[in-house]
PDB file of N, CA and C in Angstrom:
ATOM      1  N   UNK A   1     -48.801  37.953 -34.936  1.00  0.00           N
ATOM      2  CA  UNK A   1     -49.829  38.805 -35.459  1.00  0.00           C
ATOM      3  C   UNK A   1     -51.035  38.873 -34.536  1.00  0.00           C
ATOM      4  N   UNK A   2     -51.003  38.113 -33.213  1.00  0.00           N
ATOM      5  CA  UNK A   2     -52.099  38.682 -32.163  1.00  0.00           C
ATOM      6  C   UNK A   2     -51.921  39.880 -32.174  1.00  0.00           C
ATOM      7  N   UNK A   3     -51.280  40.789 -32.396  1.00  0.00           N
ATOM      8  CA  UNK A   3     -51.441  42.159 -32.230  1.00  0.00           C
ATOM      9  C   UNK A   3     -52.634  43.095 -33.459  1.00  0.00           C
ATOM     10  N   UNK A   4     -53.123  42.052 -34.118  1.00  0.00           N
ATOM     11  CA  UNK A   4     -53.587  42.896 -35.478  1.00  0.00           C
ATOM     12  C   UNK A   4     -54.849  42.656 -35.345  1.00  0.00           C
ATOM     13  N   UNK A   5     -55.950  43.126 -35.273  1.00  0.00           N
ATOM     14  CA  UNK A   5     -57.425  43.161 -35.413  1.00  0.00           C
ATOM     15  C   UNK A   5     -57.618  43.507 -36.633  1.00  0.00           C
ATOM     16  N   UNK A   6     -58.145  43.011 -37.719  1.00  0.00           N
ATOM     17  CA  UNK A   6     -58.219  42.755 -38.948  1.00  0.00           C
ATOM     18  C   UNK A   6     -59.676  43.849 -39.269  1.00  0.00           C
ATOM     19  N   UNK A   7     -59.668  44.687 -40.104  1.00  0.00           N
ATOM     20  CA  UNK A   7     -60.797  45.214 -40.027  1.00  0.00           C
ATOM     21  C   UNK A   7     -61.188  45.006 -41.911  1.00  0.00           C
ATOM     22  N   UNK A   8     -62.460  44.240 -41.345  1.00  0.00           N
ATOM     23  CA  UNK A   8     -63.379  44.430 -42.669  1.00  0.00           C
ATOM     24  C   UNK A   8     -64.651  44.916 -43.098  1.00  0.00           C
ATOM     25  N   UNK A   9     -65.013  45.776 -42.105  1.00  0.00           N
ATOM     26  CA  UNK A   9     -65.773  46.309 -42.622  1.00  0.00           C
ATOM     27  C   UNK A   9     -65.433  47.878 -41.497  1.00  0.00           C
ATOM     28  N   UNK A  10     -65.567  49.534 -42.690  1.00  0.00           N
ATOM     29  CA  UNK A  10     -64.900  50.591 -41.536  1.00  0.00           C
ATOM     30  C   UNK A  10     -66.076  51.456 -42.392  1.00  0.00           C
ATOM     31  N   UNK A  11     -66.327  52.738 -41.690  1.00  0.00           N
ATOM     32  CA  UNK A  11     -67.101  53.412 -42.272  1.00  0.00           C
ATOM     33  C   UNK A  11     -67.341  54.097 -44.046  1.00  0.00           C
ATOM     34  N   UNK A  12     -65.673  54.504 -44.177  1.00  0.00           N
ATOM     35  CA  UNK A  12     -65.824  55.000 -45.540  1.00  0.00           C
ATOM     36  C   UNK A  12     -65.200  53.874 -46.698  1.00  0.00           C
ATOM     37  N   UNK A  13     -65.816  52.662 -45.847  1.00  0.00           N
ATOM     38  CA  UNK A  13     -65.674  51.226 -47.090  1.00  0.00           C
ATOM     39  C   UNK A  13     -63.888  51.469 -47.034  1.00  0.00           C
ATOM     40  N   UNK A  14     -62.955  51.784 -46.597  1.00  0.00           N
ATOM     41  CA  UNK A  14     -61.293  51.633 -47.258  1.00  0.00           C
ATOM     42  C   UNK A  14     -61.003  50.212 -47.527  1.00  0.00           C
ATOM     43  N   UNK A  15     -61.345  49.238 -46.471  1.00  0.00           N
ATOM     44  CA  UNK A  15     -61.125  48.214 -46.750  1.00  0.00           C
ATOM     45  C   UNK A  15     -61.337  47.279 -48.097  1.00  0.00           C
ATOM     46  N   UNK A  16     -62.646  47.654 -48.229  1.00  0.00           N
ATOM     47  CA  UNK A  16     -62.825  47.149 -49.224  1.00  0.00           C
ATOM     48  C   UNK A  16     -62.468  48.208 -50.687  1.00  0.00           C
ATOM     49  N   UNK A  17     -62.455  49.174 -50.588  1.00  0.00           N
ATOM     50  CA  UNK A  17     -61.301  50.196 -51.889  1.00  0.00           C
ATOM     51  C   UNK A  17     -60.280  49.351 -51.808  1.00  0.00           C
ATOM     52  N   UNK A  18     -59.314  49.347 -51.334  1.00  0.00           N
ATOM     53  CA  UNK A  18     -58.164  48.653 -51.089  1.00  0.00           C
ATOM     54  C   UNK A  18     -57.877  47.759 -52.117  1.00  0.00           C
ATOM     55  N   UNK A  19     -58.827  46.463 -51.519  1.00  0.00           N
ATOM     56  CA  UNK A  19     -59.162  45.369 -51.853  1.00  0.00           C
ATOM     57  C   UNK A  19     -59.335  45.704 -53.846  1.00  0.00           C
ATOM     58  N   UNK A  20     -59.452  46.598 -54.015  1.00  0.00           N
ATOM     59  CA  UNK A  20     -60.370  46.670 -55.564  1.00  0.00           C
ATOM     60  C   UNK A  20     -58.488  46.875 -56.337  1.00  0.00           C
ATOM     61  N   UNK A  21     -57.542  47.937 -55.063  1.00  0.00           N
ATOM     62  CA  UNK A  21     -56.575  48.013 -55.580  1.00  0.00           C
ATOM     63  C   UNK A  21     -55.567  46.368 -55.922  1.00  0.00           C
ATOM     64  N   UNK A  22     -55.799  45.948 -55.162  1.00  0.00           N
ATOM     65  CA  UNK A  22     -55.540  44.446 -55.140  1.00  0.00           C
ATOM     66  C   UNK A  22     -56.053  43.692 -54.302  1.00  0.00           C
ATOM     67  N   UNK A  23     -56.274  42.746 -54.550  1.00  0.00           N
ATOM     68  CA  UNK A  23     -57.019  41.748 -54.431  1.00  0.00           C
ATOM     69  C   UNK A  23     -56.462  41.145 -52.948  1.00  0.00           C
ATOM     70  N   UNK A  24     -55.098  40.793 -52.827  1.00  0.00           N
ATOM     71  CA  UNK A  24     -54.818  40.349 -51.315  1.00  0.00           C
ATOM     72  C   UNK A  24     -54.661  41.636 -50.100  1.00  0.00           C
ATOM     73  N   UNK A  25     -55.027  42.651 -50.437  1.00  0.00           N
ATOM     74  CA  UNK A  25     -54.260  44.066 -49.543  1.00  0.00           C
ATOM     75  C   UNK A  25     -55.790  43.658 -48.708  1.00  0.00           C
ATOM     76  N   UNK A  26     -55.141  43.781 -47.193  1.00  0.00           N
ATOM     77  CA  UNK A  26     -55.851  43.842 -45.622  1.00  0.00           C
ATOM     78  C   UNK A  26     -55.860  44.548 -44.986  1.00  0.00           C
ATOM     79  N   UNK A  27     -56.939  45.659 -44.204  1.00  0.00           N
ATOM     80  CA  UNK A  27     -56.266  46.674 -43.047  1.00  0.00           C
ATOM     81  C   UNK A  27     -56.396  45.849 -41.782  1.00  0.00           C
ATOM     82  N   UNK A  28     -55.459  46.212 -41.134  1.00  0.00           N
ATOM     83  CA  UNK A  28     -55.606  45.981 -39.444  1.00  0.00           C
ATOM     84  C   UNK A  28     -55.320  46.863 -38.630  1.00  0.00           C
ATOM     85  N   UNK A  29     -55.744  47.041 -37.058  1.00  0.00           N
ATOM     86  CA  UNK A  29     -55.599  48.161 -36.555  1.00  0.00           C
ATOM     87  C   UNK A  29     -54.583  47.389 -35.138  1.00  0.00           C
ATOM     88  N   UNK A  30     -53.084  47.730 -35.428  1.00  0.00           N
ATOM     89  CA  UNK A  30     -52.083  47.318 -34.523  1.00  0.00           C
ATOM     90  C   UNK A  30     -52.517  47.551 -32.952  1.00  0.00           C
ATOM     91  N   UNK A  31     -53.057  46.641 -31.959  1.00  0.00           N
ATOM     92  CA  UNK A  31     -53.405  47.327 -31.014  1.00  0.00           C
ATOM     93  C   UNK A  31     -52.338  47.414 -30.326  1.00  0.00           C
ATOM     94  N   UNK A  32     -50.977  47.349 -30.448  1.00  0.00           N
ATOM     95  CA  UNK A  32     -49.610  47.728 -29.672  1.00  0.00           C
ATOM     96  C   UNK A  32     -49.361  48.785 -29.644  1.00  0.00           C
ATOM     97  N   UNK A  33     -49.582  49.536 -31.534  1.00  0.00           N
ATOM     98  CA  UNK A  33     -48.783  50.442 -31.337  1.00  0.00           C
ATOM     99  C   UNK A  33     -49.985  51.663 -32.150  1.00  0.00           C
ATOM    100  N   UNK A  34     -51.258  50.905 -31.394  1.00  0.00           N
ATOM    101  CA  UNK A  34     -52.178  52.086 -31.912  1.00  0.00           C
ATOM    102  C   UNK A  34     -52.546  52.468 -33.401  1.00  0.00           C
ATOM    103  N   UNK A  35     -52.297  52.177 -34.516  1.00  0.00           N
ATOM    104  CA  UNK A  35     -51.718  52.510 -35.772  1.00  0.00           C
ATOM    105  C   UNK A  35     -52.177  51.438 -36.553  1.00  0.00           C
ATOM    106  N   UNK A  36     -52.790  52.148 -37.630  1.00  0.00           N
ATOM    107  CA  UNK A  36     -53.696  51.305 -38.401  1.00  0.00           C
ATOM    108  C   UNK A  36     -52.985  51.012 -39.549  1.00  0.00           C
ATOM    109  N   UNK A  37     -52.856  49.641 -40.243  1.00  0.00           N
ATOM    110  CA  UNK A  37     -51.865  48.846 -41.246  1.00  0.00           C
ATOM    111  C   UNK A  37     -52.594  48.646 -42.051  1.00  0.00           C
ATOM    112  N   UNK A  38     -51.501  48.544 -43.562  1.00  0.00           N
ATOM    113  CA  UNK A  38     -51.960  47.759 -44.520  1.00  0.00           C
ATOM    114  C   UNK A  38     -51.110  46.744 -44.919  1.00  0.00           C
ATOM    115  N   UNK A  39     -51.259  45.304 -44.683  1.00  0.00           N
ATOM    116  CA  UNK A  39     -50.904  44.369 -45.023  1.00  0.00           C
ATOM    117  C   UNK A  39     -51.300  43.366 -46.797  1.00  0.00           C
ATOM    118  N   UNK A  40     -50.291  42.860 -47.100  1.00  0.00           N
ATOM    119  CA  UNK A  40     -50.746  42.034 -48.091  1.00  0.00           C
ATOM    120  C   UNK A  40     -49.811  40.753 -48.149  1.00  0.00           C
ATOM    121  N   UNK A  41     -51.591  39.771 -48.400  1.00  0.00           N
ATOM    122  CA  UNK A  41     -51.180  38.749 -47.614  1.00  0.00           C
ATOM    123  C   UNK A  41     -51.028  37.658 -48.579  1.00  0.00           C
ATOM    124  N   UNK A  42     -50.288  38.205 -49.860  1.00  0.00           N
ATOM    125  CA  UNK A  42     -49.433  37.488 -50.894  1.00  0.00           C
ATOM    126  C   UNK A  42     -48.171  37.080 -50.422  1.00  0.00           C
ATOM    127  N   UNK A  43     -48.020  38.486 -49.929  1.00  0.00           N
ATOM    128  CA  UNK A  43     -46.046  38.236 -49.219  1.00  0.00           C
ATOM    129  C   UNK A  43     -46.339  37.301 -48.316  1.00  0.00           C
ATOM    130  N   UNK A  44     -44.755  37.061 -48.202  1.00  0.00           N
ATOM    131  CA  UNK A  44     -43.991  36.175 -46.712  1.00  0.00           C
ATOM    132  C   UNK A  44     -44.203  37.131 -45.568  1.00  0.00           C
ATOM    133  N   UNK A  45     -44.034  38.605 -45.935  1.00  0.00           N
ATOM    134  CA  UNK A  45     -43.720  39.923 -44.779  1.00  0.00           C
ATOM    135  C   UNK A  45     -44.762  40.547 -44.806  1.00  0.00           C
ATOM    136  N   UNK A  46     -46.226  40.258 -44.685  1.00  0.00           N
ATOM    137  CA  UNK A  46     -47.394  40.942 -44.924  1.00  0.00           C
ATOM    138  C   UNK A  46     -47.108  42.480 -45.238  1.00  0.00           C
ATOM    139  N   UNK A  47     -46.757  43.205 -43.898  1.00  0.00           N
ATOM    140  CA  UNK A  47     -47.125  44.453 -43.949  1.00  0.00           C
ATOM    141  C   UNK A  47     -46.175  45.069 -44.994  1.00  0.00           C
ATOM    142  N   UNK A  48     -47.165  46.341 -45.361  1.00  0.00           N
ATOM    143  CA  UNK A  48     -46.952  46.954 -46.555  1.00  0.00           C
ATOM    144  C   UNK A  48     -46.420  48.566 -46.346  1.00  0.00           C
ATOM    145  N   UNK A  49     -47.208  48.794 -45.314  1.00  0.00           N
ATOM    146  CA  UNK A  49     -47.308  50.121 -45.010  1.00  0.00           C
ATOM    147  C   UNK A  49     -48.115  50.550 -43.990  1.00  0.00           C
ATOM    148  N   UNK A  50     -47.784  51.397 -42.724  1.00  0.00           N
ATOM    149  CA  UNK A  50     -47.862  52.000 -41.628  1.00  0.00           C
ATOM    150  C   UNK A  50     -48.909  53.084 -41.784  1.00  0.00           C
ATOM    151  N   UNK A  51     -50.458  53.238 -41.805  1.00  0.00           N
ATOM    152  CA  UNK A  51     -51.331  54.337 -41.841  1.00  0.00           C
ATOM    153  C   UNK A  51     -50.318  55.350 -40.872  1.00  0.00           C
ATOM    154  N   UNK A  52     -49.858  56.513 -41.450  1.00  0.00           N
ATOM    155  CA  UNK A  52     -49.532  57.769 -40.817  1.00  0.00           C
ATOM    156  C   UNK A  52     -50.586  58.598 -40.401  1.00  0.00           C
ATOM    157  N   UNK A  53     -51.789  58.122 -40.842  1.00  0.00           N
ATOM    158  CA  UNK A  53     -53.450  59.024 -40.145  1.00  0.00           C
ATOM    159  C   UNK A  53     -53.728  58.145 -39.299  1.00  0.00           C
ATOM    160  N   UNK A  54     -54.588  59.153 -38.429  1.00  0.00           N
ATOM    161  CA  UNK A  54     -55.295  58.497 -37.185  1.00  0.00           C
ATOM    162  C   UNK A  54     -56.737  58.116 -37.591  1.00  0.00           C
ATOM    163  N   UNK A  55     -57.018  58.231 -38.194  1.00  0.00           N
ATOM    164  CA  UNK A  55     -57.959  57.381 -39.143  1.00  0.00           C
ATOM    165  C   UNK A  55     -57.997  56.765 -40.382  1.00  0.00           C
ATOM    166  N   UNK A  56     -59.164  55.940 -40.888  1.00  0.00           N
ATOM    167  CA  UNK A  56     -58.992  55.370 -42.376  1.00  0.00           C
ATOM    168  C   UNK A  56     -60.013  56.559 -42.907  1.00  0.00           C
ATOM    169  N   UNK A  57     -59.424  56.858 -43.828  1.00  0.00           N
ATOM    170  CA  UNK A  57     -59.995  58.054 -44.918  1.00  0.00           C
ATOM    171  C   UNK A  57     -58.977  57.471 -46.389  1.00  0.00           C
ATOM    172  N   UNK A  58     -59.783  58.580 -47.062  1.00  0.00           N
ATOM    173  CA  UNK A  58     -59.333  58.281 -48.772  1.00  0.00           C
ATOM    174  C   UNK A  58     -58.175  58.485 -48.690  1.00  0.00           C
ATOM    175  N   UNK A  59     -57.043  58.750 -47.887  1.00  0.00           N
ATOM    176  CA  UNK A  59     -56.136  59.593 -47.877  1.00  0.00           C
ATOM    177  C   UNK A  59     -55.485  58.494 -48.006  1.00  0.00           C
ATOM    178  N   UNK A  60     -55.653  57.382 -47.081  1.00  0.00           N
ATOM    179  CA  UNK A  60     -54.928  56.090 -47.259  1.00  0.00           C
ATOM    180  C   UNK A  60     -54.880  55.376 -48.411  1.00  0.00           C
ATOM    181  N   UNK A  61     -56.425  55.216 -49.320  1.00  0.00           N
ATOM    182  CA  UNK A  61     -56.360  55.072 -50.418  1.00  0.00           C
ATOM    183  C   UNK A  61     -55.589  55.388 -51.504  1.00  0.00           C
ATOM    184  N   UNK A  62     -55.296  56.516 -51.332  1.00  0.00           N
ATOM    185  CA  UNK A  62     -54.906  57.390 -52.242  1.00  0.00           C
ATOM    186  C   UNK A  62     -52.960  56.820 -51.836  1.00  0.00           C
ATOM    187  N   UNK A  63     -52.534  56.470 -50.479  1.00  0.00           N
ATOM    188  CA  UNK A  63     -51.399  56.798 -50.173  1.00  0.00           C
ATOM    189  C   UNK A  63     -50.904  55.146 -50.873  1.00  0.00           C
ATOM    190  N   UNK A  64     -51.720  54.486 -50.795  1.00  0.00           N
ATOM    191  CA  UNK A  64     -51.909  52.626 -51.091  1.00  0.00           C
ATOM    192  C   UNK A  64     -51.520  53.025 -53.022  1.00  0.00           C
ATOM    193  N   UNK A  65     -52.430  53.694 -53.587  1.00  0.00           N
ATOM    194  CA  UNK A  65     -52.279  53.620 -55.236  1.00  0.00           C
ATOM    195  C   UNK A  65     -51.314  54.288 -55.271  1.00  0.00           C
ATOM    196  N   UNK A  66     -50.628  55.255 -54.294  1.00  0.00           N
ATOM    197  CA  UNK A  66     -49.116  55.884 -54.906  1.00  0.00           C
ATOM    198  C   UNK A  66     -48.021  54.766 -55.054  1.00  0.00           C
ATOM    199  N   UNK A  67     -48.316  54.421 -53.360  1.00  0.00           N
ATOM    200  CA  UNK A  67     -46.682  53.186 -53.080  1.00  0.00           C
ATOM    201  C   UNK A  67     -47.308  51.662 -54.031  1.00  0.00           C
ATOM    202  N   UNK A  68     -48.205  51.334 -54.900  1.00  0.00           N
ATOM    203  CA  UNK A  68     -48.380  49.914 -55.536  1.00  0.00           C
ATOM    204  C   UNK A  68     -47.358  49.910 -56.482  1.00  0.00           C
ATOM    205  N   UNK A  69     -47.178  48.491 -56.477  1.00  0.00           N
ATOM    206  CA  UNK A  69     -45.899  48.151 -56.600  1.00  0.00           C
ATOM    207  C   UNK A  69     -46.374  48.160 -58.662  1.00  0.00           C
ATOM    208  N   UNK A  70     -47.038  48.610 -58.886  1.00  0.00           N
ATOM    209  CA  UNK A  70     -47.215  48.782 -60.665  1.00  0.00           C
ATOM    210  C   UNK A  70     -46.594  50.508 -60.971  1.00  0.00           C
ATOM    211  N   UNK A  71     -46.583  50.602 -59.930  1.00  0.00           N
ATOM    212  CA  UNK A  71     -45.941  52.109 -60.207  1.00  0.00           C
ATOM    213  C   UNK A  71     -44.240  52.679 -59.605  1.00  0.00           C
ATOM    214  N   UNK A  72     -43.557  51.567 -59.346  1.00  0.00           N
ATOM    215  CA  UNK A  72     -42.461  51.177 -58.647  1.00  0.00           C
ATOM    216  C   UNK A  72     -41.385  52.240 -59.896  1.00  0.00           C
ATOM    217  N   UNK A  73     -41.467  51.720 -61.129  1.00  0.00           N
ATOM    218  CA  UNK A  73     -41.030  52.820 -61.949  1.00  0.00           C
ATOM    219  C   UNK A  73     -40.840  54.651 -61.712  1.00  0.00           C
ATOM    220  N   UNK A  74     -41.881  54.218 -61.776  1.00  0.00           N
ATOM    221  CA  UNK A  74     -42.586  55.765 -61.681  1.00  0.00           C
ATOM    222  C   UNK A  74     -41.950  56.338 -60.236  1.00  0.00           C
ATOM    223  N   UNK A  75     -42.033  55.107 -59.032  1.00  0.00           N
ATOM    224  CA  UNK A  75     -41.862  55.925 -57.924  1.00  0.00           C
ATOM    225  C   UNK A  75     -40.039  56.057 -57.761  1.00  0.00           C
ATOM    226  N   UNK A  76     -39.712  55.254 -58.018  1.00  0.00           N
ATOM    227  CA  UNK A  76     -38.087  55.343 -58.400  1.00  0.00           C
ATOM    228  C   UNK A  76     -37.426  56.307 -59.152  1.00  0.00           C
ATOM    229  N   UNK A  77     -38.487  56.582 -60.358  1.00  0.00           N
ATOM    230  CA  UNK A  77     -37.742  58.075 -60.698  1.00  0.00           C
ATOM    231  C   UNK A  77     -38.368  59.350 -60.104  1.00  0.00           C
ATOM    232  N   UNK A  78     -38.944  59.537 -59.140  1.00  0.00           N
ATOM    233  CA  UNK A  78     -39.522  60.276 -58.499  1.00  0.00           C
ATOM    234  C   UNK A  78     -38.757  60.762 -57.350  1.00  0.00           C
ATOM    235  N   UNK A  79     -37.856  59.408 -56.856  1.00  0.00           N
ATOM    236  CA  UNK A  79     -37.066  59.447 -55.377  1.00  0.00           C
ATOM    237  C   UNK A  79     -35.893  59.985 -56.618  1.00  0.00           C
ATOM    238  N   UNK A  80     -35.150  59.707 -57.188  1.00  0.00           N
ATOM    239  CA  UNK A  80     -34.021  59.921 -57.942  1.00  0.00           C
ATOM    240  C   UNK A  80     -34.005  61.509 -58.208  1.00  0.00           C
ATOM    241  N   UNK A  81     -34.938  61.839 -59.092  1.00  0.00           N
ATOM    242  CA  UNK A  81     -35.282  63.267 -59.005  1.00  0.00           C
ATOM    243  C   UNK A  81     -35.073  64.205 -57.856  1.00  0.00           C
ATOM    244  N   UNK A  82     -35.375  63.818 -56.599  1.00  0.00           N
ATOM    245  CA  UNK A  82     -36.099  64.521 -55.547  1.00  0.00           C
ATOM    246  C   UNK A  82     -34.755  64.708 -54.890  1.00  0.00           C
ATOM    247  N   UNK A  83     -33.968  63.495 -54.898  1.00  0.00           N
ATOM    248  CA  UNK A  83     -32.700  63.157 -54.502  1.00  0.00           C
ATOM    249  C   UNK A  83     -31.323  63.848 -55.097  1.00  0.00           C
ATOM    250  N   UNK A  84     -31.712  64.173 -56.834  1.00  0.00           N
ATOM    251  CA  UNK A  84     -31.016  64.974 -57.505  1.00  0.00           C
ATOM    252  C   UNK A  84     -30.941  66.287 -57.163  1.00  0.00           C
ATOM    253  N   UNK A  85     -32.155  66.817 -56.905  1.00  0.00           N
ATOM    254  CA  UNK A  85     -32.313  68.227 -56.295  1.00  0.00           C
ATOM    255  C   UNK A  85     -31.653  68.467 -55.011  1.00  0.00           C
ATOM    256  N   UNK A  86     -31.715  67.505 -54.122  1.00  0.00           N
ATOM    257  CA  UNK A  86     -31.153  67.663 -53.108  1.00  0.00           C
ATOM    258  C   UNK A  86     -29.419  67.886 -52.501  1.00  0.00           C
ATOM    259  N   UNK A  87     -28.703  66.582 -53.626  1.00  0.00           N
ATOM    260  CA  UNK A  87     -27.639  66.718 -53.942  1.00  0.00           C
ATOM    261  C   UNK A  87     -26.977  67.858 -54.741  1.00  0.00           C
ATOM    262  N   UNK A  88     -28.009  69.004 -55.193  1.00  0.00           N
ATOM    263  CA  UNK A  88     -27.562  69.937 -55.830  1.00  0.00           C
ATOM    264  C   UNK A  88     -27.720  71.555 -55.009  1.00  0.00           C
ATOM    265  N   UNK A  89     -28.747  71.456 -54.375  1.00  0.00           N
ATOM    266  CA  UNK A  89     -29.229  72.035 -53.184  1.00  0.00           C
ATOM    267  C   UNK A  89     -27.579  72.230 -52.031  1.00  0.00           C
ATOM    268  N   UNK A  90     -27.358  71.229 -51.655  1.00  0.00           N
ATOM    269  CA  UNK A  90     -25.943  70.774 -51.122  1.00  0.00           C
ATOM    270  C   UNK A  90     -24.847  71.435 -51.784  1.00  0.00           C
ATOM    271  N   UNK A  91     -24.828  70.644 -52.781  1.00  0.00           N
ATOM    272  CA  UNK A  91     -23.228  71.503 -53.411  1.00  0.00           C
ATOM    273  C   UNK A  91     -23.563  73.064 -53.465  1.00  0.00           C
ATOM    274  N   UNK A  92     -24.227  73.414 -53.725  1.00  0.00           N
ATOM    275  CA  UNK A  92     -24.732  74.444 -53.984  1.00  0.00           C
ATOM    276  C   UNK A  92     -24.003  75.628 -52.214  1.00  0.00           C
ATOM    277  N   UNK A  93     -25.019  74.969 -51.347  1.00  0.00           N
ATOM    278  CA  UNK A  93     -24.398  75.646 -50.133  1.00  0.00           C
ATOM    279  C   UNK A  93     -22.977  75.454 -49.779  1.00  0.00           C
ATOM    280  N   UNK A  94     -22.771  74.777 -50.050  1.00  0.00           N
ATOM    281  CA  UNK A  94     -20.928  74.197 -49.815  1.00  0.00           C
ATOM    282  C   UNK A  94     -19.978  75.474 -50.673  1.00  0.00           C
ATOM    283  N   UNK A  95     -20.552  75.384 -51.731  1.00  0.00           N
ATOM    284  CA  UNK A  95     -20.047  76.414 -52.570  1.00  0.00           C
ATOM    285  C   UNK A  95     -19.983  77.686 -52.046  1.00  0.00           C
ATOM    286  N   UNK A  96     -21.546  77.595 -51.213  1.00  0.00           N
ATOM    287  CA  UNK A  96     -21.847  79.590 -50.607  1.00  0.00           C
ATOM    288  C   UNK A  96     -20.660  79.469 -49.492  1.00  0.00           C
ATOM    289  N   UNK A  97     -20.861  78.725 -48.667  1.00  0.00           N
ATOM    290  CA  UNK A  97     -19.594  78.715 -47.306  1.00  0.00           C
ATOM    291  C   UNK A  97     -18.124  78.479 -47.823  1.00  0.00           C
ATOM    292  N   UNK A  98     -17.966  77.650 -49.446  1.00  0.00           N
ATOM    293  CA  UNK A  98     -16.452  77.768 -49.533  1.00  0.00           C
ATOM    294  C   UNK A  98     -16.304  79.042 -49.987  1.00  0.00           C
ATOM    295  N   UNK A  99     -16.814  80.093 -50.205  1.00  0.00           N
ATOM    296  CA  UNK A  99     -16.950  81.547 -50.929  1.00  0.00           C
ATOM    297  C   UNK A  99     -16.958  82.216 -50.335  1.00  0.00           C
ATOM    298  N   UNK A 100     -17.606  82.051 -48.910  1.00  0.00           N
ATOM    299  CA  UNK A 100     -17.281  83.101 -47.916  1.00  0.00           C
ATOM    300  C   UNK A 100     -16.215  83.055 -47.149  1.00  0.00           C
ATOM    301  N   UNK A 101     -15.652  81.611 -47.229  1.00  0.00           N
ATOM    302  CA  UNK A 101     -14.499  81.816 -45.897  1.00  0.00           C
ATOM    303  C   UNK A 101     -13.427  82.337 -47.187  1.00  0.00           C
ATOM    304  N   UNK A 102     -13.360  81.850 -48.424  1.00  0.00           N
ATOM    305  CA  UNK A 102     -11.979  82.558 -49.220  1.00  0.00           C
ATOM    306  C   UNK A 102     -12.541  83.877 -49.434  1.00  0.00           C
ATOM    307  N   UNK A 103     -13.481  84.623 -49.124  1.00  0.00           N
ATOM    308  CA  UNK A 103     -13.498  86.063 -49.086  1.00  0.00           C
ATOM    309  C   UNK A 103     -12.921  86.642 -47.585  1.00  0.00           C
ATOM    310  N   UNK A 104     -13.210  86.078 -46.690  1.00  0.00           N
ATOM    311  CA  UNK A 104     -13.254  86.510 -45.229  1.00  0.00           C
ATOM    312  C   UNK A 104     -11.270  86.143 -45.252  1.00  0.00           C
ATOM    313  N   UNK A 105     -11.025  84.777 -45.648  1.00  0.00           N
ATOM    314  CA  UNK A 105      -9.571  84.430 -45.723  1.00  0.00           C
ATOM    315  C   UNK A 105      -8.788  86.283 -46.795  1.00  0.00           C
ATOM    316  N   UNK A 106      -9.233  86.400 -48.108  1.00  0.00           N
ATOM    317  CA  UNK A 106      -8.607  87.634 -48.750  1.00  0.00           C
ATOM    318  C   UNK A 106      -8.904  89.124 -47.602  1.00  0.00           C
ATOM    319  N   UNK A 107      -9.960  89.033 -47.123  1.00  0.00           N
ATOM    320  CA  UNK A 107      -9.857  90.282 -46.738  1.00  0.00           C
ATOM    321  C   UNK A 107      -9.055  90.452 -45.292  1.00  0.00           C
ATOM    322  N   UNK A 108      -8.664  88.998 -44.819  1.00  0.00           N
ATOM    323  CA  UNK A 108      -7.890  89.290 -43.383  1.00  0.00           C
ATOM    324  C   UNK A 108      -6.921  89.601 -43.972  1.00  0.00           C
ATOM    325  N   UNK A 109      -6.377  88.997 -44.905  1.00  0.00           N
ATOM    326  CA  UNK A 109      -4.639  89.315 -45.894  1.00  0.00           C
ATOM    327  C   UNK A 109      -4.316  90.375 -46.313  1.00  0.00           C
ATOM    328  N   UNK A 110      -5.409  90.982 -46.797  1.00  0.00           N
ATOM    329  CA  UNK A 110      -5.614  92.364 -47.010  1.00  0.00           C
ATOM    330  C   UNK A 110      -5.199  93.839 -46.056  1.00  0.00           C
ATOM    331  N   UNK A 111      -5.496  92.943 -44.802  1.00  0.00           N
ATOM    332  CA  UNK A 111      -5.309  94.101 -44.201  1.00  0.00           C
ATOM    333  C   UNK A 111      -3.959  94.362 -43.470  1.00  0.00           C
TER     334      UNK A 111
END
């Protein structure tokens, strides 16, 4: 974890928001790979999640209270859902291409 510069204090306070979301959650700013973390340092495996912004803004906040693990429910039927659509999305086209080749198959026979 030499790679992690621990930040506690950043302009729009995240760190400490965070912190209000739970009590052990840490940001650090990975200087390897550029990319600012949120760790919690309850676990064995600190990190939690990879800031996808190039800055700390509410956005992270906001991205921290989606993935907390009190809403693991919630986010599980969310992936299931999303996943249902998708698997239906699928059959769906499979269906359009098995429909066109047995049309394209009748009309070569046809002729």
């Amino acid at each position: 974890m030499s790679n992690l510069r621990w930040i506690r204090n950043d302009l729009f306070s995240i760190a400490r928001r965070l912190k209000e979301i739970d009590r052990w959650y840490r940001v650090a700013f990975n200087v390897e790979t550029e990319r600012f973390e949120v760790h919690n340092l309850r676990q064995a495996h600190t990190l939690c999640l990879v800031v996808p912004y190039e800055t700390l803004d509410a956005r992270t906040v906001d991205m921290v209270r989606k993935t907390h693990v009190s809403r693991a429910d919630e986010l599980l039927a969310e992936m299931e859902k999303h996943n249902s659509l998708l698997e239906k999305q699928k059959d769906y086209e499979v269906g359009q291409k098995v429909m066109a080749r047995v049309e394209e198959t009748l009309c070569k026979s046809n002729q």
